[in-house]
Protein backbone atom coordinates (compact mmCIF):
# COMPACT_ATOMS: atom_id res chain seq x y z
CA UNK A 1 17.29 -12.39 -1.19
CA UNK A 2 13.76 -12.02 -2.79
CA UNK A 3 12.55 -10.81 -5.97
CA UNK A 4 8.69 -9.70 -6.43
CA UNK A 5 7.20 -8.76 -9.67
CA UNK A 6 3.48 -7.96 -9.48
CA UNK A 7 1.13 -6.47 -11.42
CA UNK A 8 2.11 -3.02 -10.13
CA UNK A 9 5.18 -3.17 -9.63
CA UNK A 10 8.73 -4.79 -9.01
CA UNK A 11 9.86 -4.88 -5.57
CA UNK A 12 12.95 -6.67 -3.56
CA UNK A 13 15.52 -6.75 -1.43
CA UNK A 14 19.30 -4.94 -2.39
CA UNK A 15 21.75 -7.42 -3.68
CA UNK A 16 22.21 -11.12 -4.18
CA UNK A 17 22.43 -13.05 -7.90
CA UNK A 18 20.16 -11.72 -10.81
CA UNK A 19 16.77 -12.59 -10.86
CA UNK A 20 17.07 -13.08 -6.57
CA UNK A 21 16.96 -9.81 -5.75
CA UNK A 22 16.30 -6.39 -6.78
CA UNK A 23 20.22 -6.49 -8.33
CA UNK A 24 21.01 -3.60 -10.72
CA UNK A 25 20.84 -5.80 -13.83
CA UNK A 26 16.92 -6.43 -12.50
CA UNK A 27 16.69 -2.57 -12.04
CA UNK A 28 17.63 -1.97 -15.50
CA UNK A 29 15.65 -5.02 -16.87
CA UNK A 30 12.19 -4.12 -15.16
CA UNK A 31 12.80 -0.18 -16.32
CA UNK A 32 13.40 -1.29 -19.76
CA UNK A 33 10.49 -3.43 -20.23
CA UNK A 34 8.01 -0.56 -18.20
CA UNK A 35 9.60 2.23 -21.00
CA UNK A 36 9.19 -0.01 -23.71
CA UNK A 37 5.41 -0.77 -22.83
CA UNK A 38 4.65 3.05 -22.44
CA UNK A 39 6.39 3.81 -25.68
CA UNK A 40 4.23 1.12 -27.17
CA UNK A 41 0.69 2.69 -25.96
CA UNK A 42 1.94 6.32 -25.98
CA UNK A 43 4.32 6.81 -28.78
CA UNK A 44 3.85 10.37 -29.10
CA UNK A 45 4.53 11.21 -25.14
CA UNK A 46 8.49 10.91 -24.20
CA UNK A 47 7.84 12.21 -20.38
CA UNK A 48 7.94 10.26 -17.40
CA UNK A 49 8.25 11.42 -13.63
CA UNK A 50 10.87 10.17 -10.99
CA UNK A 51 10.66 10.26 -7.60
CA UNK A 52 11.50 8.34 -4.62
CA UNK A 53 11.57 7.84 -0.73
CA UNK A 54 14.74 8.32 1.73
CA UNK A 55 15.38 4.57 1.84
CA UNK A 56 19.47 3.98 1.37
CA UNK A 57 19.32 2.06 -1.95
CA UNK A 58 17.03 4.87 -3.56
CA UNK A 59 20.02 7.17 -5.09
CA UNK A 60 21.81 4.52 -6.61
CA UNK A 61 18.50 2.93 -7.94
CA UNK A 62 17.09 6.18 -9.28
CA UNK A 63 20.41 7.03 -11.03
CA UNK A 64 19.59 3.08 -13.06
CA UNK A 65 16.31 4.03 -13.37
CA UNK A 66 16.88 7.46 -14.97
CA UNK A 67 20.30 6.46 -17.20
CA UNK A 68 17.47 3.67 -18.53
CA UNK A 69 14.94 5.59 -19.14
CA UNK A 70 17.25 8.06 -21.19
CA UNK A 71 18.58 4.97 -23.10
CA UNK A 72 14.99 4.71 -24.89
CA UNK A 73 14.79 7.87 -26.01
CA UNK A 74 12.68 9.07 -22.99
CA UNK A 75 12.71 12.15 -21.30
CA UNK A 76 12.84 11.98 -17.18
CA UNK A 77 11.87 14.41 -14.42
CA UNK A 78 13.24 14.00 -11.65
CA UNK A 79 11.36 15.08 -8.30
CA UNK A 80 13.71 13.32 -6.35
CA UNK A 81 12.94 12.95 -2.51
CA UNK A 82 9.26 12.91 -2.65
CA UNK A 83 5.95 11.00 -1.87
CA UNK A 84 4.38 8.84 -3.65
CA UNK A 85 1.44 10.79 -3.89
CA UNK A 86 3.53 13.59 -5.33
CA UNK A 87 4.37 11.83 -8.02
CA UNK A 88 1.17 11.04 -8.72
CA UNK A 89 -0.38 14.19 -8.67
CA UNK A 90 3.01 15.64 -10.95
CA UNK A 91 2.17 13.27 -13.72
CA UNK A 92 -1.23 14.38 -15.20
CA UNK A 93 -0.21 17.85 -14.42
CA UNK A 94 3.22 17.50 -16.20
CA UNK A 95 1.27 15.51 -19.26
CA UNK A 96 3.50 12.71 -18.62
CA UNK A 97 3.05 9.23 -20.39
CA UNK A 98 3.88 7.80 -16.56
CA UNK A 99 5.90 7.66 -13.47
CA UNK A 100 8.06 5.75 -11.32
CA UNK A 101 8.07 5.99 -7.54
CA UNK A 102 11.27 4.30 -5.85
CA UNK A 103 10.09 3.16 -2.55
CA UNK A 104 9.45 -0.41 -0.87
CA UNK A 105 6.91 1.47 1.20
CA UNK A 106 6.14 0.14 4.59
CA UNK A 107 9.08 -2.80 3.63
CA UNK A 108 11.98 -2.83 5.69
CA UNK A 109 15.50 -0.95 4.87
CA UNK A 110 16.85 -3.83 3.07
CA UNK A 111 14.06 -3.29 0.31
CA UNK A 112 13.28 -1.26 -2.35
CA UNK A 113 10.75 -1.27 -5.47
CA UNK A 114 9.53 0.50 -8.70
CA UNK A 115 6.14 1.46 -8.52
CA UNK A 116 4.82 1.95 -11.73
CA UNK A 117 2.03 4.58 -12.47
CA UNK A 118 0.15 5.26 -16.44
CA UNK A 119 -0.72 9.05 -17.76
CA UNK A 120 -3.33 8.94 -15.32
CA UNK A 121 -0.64 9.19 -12.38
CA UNK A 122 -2.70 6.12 -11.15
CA UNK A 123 -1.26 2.20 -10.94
CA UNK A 124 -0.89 0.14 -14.06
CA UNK A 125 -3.96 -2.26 -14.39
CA UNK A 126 -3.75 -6.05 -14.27
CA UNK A 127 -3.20 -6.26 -18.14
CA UNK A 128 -0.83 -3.70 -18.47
CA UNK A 129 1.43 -5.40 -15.76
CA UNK A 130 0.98 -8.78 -17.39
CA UNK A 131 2.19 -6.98 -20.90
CA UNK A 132 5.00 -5.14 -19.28
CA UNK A 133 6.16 -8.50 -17.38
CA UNK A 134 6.19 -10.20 -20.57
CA UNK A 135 7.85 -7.77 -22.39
CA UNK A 136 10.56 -8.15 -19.12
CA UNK A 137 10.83 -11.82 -19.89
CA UNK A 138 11.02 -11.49 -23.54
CA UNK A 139 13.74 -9.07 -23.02
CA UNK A 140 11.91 -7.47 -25.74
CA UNK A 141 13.31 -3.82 -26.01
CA UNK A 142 15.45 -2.01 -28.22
CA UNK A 143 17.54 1.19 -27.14
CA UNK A 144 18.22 4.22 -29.11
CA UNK A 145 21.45 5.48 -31.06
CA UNK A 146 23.17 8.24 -28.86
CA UNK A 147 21.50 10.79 -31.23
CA UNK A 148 18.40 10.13 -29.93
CA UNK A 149 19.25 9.49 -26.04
CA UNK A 150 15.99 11.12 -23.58
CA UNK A 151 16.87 14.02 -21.58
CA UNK A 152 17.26 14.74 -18.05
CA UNK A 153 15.94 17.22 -15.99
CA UNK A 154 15.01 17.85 -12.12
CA UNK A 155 12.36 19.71 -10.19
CA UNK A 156 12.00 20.10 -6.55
CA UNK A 157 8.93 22.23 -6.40
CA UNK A 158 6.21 19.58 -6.89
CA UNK A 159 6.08 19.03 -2.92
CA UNK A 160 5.12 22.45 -2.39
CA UNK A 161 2.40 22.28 -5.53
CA UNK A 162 1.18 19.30 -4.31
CA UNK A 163 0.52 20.83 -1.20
CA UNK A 164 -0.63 24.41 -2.61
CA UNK A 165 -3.35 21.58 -4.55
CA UNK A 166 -4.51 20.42 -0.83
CA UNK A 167 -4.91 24.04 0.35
CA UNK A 168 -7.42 24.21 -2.67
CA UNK A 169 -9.50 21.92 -1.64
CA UNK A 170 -12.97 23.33 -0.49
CA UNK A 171 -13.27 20.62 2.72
CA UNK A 172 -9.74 22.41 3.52
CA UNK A 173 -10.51 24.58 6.54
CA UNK A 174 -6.65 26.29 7.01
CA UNK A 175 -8.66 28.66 9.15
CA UNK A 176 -10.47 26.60 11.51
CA UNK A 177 -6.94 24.34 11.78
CA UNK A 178 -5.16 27.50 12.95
CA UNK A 179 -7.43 28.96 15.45
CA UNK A 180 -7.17 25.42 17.33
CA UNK A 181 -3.44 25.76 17.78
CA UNK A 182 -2.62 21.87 17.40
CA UNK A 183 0.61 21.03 19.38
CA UNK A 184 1.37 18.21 17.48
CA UNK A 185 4.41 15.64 17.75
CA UNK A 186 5.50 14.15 13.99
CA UNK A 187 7.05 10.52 13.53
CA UNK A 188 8.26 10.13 9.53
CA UNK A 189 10.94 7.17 9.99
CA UNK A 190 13.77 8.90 8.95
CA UNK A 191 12.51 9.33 5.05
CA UNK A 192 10.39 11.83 3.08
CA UNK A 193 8.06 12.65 5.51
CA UNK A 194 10.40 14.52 7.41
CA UNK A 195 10.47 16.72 5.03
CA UNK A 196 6.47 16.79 3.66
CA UNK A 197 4.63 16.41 6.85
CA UNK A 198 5.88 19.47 8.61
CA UNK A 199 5.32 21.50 4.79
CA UNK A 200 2.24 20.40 5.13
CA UNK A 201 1.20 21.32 8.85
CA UNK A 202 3.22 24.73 8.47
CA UNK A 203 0.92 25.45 5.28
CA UNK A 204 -2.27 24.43 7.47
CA UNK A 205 -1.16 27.17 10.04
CA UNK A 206 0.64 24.33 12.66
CA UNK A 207 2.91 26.26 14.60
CA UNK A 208 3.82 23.75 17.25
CA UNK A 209 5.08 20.95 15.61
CA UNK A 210 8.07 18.35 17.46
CA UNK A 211 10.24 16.32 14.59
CA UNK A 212 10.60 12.61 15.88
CA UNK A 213 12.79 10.63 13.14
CA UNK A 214 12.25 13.12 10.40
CA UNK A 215 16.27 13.38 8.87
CA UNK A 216 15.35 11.80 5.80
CA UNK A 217 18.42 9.55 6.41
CA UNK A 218 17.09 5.99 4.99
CA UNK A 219 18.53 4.93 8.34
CA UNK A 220 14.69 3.77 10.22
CA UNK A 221 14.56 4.77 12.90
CA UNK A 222 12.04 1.77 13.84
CA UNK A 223 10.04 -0.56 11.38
CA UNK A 224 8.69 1.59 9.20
CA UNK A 225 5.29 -0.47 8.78
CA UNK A 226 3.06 2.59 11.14
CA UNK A 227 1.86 -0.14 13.77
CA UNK A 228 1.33 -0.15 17.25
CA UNK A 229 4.16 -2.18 18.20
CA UNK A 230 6.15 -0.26 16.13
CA UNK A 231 5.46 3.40 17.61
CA UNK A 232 7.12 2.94 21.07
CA UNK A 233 9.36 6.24 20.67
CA UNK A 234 6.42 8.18 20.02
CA UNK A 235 3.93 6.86 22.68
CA UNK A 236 6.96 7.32 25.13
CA UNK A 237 7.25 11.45 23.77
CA UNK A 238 3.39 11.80 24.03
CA UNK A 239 3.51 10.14 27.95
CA UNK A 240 6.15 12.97 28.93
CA UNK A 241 4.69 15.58 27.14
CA UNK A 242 1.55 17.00 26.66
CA UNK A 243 0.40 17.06 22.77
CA UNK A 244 -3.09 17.19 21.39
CA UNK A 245 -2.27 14.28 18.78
CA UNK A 246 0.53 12.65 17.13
CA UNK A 247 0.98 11.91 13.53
CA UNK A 248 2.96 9.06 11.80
CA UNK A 249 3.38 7.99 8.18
CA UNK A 250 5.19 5.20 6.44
CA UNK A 251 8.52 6.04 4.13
CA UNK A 252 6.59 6.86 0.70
CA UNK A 253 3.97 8.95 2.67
CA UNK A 254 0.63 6.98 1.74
CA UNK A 255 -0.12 5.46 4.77
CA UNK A 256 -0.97 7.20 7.78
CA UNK A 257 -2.10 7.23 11.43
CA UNK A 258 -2.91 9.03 14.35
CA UNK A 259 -2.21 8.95 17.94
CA UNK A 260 -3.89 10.26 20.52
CA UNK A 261 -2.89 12.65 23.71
CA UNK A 262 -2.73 10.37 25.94
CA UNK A 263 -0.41 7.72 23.62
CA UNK A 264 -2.98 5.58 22.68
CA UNK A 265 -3.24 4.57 19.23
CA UNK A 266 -6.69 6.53 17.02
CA UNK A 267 -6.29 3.28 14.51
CA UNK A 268 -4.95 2.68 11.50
CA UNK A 269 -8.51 1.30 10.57
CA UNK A 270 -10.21 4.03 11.96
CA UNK A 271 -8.33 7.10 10.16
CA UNK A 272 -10.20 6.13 6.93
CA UNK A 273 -13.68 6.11 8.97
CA UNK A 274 -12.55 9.54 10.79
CA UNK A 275 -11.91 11.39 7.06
CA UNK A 276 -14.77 9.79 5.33
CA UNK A 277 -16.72 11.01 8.49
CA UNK A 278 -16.52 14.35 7.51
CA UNK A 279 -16.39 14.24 4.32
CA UNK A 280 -19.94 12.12 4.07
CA UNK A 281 -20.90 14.94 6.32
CA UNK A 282 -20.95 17.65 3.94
CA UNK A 283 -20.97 15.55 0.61
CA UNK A 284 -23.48 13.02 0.13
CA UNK A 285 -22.01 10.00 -1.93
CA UNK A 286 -20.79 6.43 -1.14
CA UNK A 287 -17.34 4.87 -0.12
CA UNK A 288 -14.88 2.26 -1.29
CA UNK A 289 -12.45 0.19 0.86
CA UNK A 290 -11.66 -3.42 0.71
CA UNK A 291 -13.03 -6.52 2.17
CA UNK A 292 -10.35 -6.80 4.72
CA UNK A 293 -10.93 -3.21 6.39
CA UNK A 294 -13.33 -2.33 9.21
CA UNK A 295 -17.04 -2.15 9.48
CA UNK A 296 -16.84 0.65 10.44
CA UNK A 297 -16.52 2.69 7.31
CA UNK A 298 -19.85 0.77 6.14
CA UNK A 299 -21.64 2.02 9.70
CA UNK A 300 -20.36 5.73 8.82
CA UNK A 301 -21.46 5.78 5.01
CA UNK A 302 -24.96 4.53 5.42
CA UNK A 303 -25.64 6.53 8.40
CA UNK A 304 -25.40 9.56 6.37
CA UNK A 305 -27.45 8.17 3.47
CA UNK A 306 -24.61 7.02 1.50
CA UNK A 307 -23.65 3.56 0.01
CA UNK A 308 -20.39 1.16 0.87
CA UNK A 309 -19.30 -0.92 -1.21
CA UNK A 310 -16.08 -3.68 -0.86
CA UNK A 311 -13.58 -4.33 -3.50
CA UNK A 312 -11.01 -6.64 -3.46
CA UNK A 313 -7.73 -6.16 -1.79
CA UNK A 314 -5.32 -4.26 -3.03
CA UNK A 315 -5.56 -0.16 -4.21
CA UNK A 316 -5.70 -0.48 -8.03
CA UNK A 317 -8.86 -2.17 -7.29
CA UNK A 318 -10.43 -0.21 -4.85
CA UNK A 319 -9.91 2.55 -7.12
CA UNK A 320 -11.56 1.21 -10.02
CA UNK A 321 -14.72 0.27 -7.71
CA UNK A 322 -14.53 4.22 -6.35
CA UNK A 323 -14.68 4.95 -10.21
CA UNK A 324 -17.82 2.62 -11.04
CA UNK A 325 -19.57 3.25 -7.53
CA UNK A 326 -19.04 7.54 -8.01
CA UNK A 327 -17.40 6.90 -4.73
CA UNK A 328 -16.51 10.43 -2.94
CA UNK A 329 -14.30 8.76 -0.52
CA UNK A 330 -12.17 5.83 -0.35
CA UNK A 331 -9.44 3.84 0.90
CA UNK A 332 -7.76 0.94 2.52
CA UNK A 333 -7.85 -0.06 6.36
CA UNK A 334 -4.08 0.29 6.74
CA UNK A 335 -3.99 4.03 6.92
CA UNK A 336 -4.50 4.71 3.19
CA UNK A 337 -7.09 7.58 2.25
CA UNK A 338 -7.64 7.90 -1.02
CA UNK A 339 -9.51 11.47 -2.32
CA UNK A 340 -10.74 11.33 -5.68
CA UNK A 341 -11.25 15.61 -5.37
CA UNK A 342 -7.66 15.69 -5.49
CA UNK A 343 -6.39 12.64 -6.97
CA UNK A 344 -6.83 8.80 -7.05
CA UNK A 345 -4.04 7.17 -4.89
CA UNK A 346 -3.19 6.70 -1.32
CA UNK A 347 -2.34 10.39 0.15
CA UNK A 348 -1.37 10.99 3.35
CA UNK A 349 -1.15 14.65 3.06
CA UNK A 350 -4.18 15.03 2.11
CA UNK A 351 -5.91 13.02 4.50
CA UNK A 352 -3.87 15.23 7.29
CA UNK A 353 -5.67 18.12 6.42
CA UNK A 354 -9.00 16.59 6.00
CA UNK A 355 -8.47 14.82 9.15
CA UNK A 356 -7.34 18.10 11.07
CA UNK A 357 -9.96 19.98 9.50
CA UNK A 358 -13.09 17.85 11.06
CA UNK A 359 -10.35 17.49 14.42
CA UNK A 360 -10.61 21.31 14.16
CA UNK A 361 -14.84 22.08 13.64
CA UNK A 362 -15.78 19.13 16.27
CA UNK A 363 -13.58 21.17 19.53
CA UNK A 364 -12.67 17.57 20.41
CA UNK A 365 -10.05 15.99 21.23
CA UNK A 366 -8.87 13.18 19.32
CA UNK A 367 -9.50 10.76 21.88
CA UNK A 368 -13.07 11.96 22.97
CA UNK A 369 -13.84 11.64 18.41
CA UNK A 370 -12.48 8.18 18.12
CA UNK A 371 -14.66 7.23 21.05
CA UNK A 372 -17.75 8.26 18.27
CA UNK A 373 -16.80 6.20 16.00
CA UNK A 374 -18.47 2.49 16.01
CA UNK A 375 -16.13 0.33 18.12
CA UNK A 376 -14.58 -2.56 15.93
CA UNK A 377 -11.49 -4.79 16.56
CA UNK A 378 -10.06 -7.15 13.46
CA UNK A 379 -8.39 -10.01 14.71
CA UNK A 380 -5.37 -11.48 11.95
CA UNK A 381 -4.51 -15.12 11.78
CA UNK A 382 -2.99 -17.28 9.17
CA UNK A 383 -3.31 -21.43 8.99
CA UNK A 384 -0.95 -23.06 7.27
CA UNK A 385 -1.54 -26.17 4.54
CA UNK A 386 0.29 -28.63 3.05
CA UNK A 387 1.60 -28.05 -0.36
CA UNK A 388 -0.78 -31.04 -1.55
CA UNK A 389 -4.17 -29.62 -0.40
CA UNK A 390 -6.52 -27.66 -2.80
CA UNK A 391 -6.77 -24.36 -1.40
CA UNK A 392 -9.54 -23.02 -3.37
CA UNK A 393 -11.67 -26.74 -2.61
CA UNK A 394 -11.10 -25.10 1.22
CA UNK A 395 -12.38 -22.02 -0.07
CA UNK A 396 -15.28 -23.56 -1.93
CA UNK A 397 -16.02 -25.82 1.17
CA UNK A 398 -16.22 -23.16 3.64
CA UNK A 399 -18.49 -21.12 1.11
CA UNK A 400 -21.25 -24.13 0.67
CA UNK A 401 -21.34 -24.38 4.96
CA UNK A 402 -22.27 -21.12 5.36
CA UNK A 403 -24.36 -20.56 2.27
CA UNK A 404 -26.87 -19.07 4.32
CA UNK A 405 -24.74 -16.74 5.73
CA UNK A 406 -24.09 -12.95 3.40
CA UNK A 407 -21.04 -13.99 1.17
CA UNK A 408 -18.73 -11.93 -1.11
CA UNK A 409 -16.55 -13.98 -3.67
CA UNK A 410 -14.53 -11.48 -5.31
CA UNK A 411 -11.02 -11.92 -3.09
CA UNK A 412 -11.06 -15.04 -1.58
CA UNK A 413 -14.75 -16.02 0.60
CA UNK A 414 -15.75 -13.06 2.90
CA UNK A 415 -19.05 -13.80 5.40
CA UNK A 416 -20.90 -11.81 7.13
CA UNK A 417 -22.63 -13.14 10.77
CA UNK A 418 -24.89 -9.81 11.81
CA UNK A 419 -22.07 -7.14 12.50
CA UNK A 420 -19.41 -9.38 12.80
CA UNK A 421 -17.13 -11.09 9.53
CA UNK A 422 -14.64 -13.34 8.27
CA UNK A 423 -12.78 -12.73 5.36
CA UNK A 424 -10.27 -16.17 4.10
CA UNK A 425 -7.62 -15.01 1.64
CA UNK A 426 -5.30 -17.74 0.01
CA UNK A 427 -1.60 -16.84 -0.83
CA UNK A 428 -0.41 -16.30 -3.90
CA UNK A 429 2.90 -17.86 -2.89
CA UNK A 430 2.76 -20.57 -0.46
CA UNK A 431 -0.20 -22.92 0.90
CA UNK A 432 -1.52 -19.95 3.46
CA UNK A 433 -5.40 -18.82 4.02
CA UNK A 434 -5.14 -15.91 5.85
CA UNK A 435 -7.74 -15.44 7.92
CA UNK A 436 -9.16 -11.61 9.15
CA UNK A 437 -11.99 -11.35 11.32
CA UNK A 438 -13.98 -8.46 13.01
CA UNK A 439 -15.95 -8.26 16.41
CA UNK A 440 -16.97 -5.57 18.44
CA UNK A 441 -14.62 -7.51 20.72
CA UNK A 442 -11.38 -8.85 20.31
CA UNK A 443 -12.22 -12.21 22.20
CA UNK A 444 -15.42 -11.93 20.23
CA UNK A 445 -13.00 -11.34 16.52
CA UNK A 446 -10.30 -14.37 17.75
CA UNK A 447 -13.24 -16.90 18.69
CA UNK A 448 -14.73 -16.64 15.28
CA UNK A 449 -11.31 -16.96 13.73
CA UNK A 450 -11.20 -19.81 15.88
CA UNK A 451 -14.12 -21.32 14.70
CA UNK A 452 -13.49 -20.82 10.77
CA UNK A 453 -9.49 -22.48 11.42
CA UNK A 454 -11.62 -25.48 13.05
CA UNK A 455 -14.10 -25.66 10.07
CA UNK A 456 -10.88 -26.01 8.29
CA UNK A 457 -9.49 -28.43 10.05
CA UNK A 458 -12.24 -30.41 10.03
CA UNK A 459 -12.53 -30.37 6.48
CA UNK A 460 -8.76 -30.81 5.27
CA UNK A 461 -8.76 -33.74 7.64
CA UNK A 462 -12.07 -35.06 6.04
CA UNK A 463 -10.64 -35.22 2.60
């Protein structure tokens, strides 16, 4: 059994002892502390929104999280099967202190989590988590007479306004989506995208649309994380029948990708540089992703006059770099698309229509546009350390030997050789570097891996 609690959130797997798992006594315990520390900062707002994904374990967990919330005097709306970008469009619209999205995301079935979001409908910062983690250890909350219990109340209409907000949005072209006539094939893993996907691609005037795994049942269909090696069923439907492109999203609906017509994969890297392709195209401004995503997006930006710039991993922090930077676009390389028109958090809905929109104008087909794109491949390797060795002296070492080299600091040691990069990443729970590199090869992206593991080796076995 495991037990995560981050900065933004608390995440685990179903069952097992207290404090090994995400039990119910840890459900009620991480809820408590998260209601406590909005009451704290917002004494005057008593909202917060509820959602969640299909996963199996998200009833019983919402009906915790909800009888919890109530228990402080707080007042809950509950979307119930939704998106997490739903809920984070609902909560500045609903003037809500915060939210909390029950999903585990990309995580297997086993897992499930409590995303926590502030008025803004945005992730809790860094501090924030630290203060509601402490209050969590401190047990440090105090629950109201039954005078004063929070109500309870449900809405299932925010789907359908988040997507009427998407339709809105002037790089929405429903028109131009229509007259193409997309036959397109939809994979959503048996969870809420079964349900919001095809909303959406009805609304953009998608007639032909095939369902693959969209019951939101909890029961995946397939590893929900939207990789390659995970999309057999839907490269197999694409082989046997024609379809101008597939689509496929994780369980919470913030991650997407694309396939193509022939059953090849667009990219889960590459449907960040596709969206922030057009949208550089008719707004000039700069991008955001982080140090471990493609190239690619850097290529795009400055080719249309615009500036990229690299946070560090993780999306609370590439959206406070899109803030600083004035960023019109942004994201993460695993399928994430954040739009700050609309909102600031991973959306796969809205990156659908954006994405179908430039599909639409260019009378391509998807293959034929990913071929424009610059051609990267990101090679992903780990090396493993003994507990005893300094991690951050490896970090530090490799730094000073390539000093010469273009080097960002601010997640671990990224450097740049020409076009090509290496980005070294320690683990924040066992002696790991991971190691990401990008070629415009991948023999080209596993030899340089190869070469930082032997630097090292060389090094560790130097000490």
């Amino acid at each position: 059994m495991t037990l995560i609690k981050s900065i933004s959130g608390i995440r685990g797997t179903i069952g097992g002892k207290v404090g090994e798992g995400l039990t119910p006594l840890d459900v009620v315990k991480f809820t408590a502390a998260y209601g406590t520390w909005l009451k704290r900062n917002n004494p005057t707002n008593q909202l917060i929104v509820l959602g969640r994904d299909a996963r199996l374990s998200g009833d019983m967990v919402s009906k915790l999280v909800a009888g919890t919330l109530q228990s402080l005097g707080l007042n809950v709306l509950d979307l119930g099967l939704s998106t997490t970008p739903t809920v984070e469009v609902a909560v500045p619209e609903e003037k809500a202190a915060g939210g909390i999205i029950l999903t585990a995301s990309h995580n297997p079935i086993q897992w499930n989590a409590l995303k926590l979001l502030n008025a803004k409908g945005e992730f809790i910062s860094g501090q924030d988590g630290e203060d509601m983690l402490k209050i969590a250890d401190d047990e440090d909350f105090d629950f109201v007479d039954v005078k004063k219990l929070g109500s309870y109340k449900t809405d299932d209409t925010w789907l359908q306004k988040h997507i009427d907000m998407i339709l809105k949005l002037p790089l929405v072209d429903v028109e131009a989506i229509k007259n193409r006539n997309f036959k397109v094939i939809v994979d959503a893993v048996n969870s809420t995208g079964g349900i919001a996907v095809p909303m959406m691609l009805n609304a953009l005037g998608v007639t032909q649309i095939t369902k693959l795994h969209c019951e939101p049942t909890g029961h995946f269909a397939h590893n929900p994380e939207p990789l390659p090696e995970n999309l057999t069923d839907i490269t197999k439907a694409i082989e046997k029948e024609k379809f101008d492109l597939g689509i496929v999203v994780d369980p919470d609906v913030d991650r997407l990708c694309f396939m193509c017509e022939d059953g090849s994969p667009f990219g889960e890297e590459y449907t960040l540089v596709a969206v922030a392709d057009y949208i550089l195209q008719n707004v000039k401004g700069n991008s955001v992703s982080n140090l471990s995503s493609t190239r690619a997006l850097r290529d795009v930006t400055e080719k249309s006059g615009g500036k990229y710039y690299a946070s560090a991993v993780g999306e609370v922090n590439v959206v406070t770099l899109m803030k600083s930077s004035k960023a019109v676009i942004g994201g993460e390389g695993n399928g994430g698309i954040i739009y700050p028109e609309l909102h600031y958090g991973r959306d796969a809905l809205v990156g659908i229509a954006l994405f179908l929109t430039h599909l639409a104008k260019s009378g391509k087909k998807i293959s034929v546009m990913r071929k424009g794109f610059p051609e990267y491949y990101i090679s992903k390797n780990k090396i493993e350390l003994t507990a005893d060795i300094d991690v951050d002296g490896v970090l530090d070492a490799m730094k000073k030997k390539y000093t010469k080299n273009p080097i960002n600091a601010i997640d671990g040691v990224k450097i740049e050789f020409d076009k090509e990069w290496v980005h070294l990443r320690k683990s924040n729970t066992e002696p790991i570097i991971r190691i990401y590199s990008e070629s415009d090869s991948i023999t080209k992206a596993d030899n340089l891996a190869k070469k930082l593991i032997s630097d090292i080796k060389e090094f560790v076995a130097g000490k």
